[in-house]
Protein backbone atom coordinates (compact mmCIF):
# COMPACT_ATOMS: atom_id res chain seq x y z
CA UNK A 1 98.99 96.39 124.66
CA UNK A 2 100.67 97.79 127.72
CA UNK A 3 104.38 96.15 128.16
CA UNK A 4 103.81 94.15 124.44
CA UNK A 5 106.67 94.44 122.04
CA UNK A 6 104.43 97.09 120.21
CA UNK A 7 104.34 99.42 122.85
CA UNK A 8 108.35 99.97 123.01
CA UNK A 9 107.71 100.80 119.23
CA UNK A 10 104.45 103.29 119.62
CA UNK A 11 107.33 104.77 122.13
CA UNK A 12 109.35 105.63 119.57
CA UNK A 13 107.64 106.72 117.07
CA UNK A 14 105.39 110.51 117.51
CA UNK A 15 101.83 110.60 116.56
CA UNK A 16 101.71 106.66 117.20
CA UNK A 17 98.17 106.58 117.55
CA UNK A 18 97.30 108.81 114.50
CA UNK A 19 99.43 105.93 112.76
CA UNK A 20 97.40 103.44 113.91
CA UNK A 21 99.55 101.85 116.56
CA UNK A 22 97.50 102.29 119.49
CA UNK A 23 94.01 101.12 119.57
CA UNK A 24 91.43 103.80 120.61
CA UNK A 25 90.28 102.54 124.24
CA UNK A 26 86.49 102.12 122.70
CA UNK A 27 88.14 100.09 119.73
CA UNK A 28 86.80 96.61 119.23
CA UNK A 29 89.10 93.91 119.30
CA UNK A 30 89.31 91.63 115.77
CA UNK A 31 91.47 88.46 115.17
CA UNK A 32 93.67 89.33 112.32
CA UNK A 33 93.19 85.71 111.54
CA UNK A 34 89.61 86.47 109.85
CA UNK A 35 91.47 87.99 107.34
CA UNK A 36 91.80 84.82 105.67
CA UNK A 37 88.17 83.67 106.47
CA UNK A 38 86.05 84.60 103.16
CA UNK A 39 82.67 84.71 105.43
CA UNK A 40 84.03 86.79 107.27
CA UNK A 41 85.90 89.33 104.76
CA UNK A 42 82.20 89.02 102.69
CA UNK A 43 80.69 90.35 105.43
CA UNK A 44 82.72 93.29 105.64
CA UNK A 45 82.54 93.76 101.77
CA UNK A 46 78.83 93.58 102.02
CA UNK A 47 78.84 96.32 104.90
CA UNK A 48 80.80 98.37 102.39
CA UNK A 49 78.29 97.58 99.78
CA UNK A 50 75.70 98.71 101.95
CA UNK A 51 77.62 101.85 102.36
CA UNK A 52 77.75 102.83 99.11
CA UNK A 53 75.13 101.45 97.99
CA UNK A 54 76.57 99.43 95.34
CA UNK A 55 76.60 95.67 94.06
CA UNK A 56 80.34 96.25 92.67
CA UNK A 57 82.14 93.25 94.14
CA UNK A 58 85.34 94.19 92.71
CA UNK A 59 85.38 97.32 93.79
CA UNK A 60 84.28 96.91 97.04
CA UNK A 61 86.28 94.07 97.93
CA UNK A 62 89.57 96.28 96.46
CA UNK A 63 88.52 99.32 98.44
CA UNK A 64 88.22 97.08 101.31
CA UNK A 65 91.63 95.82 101.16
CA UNK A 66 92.74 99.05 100.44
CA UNK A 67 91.94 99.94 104.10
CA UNK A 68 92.30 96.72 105.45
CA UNK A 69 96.35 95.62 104.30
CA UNK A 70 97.34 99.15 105.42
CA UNK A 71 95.83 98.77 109.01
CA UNK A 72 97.68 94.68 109.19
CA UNK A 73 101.09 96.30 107.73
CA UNK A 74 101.46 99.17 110.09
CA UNK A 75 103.04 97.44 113.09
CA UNK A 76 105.19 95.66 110.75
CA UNK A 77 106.47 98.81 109.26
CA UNK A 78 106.88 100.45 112.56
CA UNK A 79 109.24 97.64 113.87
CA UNK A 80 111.37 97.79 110.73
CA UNK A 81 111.51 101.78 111.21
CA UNK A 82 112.33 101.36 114.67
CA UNK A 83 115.03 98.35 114.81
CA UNK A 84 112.15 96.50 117.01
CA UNK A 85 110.76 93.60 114.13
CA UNK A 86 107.42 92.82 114.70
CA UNK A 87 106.09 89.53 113.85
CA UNK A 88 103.45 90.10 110.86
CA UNK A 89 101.72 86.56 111.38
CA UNK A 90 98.04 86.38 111.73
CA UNK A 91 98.18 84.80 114.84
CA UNK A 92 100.34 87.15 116.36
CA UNK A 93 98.23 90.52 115.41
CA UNK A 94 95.37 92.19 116.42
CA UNK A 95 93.15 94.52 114.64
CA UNK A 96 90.91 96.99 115.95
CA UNK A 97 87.54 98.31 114.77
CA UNK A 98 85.46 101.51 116.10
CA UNK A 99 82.10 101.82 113.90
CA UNK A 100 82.70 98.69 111.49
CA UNK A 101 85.99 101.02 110.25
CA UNK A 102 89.79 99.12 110.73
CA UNK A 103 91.84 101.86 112.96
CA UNK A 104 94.70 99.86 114.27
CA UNK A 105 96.99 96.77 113.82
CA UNK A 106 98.48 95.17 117.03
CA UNK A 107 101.37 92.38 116.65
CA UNK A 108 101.92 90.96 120.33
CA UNK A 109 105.43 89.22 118.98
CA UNK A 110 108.96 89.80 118.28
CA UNK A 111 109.97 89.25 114.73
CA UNK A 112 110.57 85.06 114.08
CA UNK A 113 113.29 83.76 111.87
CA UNK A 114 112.08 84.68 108.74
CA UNK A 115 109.60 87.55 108.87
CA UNK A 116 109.46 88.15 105.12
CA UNK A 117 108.28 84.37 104.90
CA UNK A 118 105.53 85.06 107.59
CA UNK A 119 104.73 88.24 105.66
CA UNK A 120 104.16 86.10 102.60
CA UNK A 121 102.18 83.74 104.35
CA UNK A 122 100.07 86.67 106.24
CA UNK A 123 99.60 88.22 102.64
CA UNK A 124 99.20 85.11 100.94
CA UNK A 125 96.06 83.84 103.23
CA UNK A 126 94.21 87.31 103.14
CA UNK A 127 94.41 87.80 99.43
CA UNK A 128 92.99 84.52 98.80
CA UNK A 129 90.08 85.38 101.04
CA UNK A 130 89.48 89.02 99.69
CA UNK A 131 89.81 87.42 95.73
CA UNK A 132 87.42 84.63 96.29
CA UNK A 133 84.85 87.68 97.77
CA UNK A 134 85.52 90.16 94.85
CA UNK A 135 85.35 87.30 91.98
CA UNK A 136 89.20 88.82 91.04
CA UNK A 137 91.93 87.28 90.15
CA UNK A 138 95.24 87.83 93.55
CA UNK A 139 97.98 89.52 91.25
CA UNK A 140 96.24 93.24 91.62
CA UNK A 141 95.50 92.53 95.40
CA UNK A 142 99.32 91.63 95.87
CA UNK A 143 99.64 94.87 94.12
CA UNK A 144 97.55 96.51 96.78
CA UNK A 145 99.94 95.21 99.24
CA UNK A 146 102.70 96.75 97.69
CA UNK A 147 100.97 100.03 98.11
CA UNK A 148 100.61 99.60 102.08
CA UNK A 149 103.58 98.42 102.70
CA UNK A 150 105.30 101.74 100.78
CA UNK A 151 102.85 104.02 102.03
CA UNK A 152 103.02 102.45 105.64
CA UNK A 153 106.89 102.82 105.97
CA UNK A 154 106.36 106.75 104.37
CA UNK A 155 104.39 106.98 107.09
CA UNK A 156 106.26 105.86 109.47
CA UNK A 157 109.45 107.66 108.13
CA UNK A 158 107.94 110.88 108.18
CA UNK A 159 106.43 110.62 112.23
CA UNK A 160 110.43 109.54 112.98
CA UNK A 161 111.65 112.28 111.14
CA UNK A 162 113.85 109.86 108.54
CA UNK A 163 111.75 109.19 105.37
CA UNK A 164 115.07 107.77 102.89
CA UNK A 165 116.20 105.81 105.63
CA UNK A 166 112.64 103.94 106.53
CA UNK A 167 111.51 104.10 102.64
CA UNK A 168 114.54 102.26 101.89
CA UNK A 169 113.57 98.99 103.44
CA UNK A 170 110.61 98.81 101.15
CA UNK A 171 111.87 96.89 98.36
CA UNK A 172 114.48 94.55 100.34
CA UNK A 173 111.09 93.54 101.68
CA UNK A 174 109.04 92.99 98.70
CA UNK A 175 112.07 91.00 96.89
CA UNK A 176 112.32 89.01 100.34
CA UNK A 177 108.33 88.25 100.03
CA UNK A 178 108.61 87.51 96.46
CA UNK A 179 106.55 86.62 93.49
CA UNK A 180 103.65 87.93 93.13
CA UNK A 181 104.47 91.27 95.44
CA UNK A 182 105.50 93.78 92.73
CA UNK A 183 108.77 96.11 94.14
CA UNK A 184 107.25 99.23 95.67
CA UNK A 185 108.08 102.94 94.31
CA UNK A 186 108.89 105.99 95.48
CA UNK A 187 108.91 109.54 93.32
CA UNK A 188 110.19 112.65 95.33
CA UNK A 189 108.88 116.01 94.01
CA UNK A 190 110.07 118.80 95.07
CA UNK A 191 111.88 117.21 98.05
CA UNK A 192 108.48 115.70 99.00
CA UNK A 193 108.46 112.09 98.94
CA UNK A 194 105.39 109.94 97.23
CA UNK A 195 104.15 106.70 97.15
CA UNK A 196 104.41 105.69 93.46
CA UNK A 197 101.32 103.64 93.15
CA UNK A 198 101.16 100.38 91.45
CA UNK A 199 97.39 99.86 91.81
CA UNK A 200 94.28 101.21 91.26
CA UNK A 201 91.80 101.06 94.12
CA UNK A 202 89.12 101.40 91.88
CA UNK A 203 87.41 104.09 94.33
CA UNK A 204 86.14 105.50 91.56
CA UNK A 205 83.74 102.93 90.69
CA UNK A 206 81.68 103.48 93.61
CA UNK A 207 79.35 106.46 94.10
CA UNK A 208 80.11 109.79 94.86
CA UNK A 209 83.65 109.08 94.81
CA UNK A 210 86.60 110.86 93.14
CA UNK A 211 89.85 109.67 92.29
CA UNK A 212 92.94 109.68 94.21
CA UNK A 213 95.76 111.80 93.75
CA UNK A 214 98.59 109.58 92.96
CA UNK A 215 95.96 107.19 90.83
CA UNK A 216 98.16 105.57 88.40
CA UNK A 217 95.28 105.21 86.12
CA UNK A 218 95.78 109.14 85.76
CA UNK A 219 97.63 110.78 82.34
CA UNK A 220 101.15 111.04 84.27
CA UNK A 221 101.33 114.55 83.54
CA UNK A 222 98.22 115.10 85.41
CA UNK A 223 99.43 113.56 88.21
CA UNK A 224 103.16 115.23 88.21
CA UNK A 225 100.97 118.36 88.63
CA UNK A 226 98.78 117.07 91.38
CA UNK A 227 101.77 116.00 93.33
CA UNK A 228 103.58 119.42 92.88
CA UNK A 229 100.72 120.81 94.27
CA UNK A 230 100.85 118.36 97.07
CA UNK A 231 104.26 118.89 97.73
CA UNK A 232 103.27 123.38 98.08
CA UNK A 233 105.35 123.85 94.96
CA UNK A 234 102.56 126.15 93.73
């Protein structure tokens, strides 16, 4: 990556490779383009199965977009945080893989004309791929997305030291993707800023696994009390 448009944004942004936006040197490179290939992505989902030991295909193929849209979106974020637009085509990003696990996205091009249209497209081509594995229908996958993207730029906000600022591009984005990207949401709590989810990785369908804090699928006043306790109100 050294000299690529992503490194003068890892530059500016602290804990980069925590983030994700420097590959580890033992990191295997991946074509982000196999994110639309569905032999591909059912290989991965089987791994997970394999994992877990379960014959969920939902599920797994949720949890592995889960993982897998959060790792593509990061560069993207990063540019938007940092002025520097980074182009979130296929084509143009690399991901990289230590252990069969995603760690970190790699765009190696400026922004085009009209990123949210190549975000769409990106989007577009891997959901297809991930639905035809899990035997789901794309509108909770797009959800997923939704969920990166806002907890991405959170991310991101909080290394630069600017959450509102970098949390506010989230829904321009979304409405610039369009239908079917639901707008992301935010909740602050106690001056701690939260992604507020709009899907359900369905984690808890696989063994051994609990669910996550923010779950919407929790009683909201459950989770207003899980987040307070997130945020060190008590």
């Amino acid at each position: 990556m050294d000299g690529g448009p992503q490194a003068a944004v890892a530059a500016r942004v602290p804990g980069a490779a925590g983030l994700g936006l420097l590959p580890p040197p033992s990191a295997r490179r991946v074509p982000a383009a196999l994110l639309a290939d569905p032999g591909w992505t059912a290989e991965r989902v089987a791994a997970l199965a394999r994992r877990y030991r379960s014959g969920d295909r939902r599920a797994l193929a949720t949890v592995w977009w889960y993982s897998a849209s959060a790792v593509l979106l990061t560069p993207f974020a990063a540019g938007l945080a940092t002025g520097r637009p980074l182009s979130p085509r296929l084509a143009d990003t690399t991901l990289h893989e230590v252990g069969g696990v995603l760690l970190a996205g790699v765009s190696s091009a400026p922004a085009g004309p009209d990123p949210a249209g190549d975000l769409r497209e990106a989007l577009a081509a891997a959901v297809a791929a991930v639905a035809e594995v899990g035997g789901m229908r794309r509108r909770p996958l797009w959800a997923v997305a939704t969920d990166s993207l806002a907890g991405r730029l959170l991310a991101v906000g909080r290394a630069v030291g600017d959450v509102a600022a970098v949390t506010a591009a989230a829904a321009p984005v979304a409405a610039a993707v369009g239908d079917p990207m639901p707008a992301p949401r935010y909740v602050d709590v106690g001056g701690t800023r939260f992604v507020r989810r709009a899907s359900c990785c369905l984690l808890t369908r696989l063994p051994g696994e609990a669910m996550c804090t923010a779950c919407p699928a929790r009683p909201p006043a459950h989770r207003q009390v899980l987040l307070e306790a997130a945020a060190g109100l008590w």
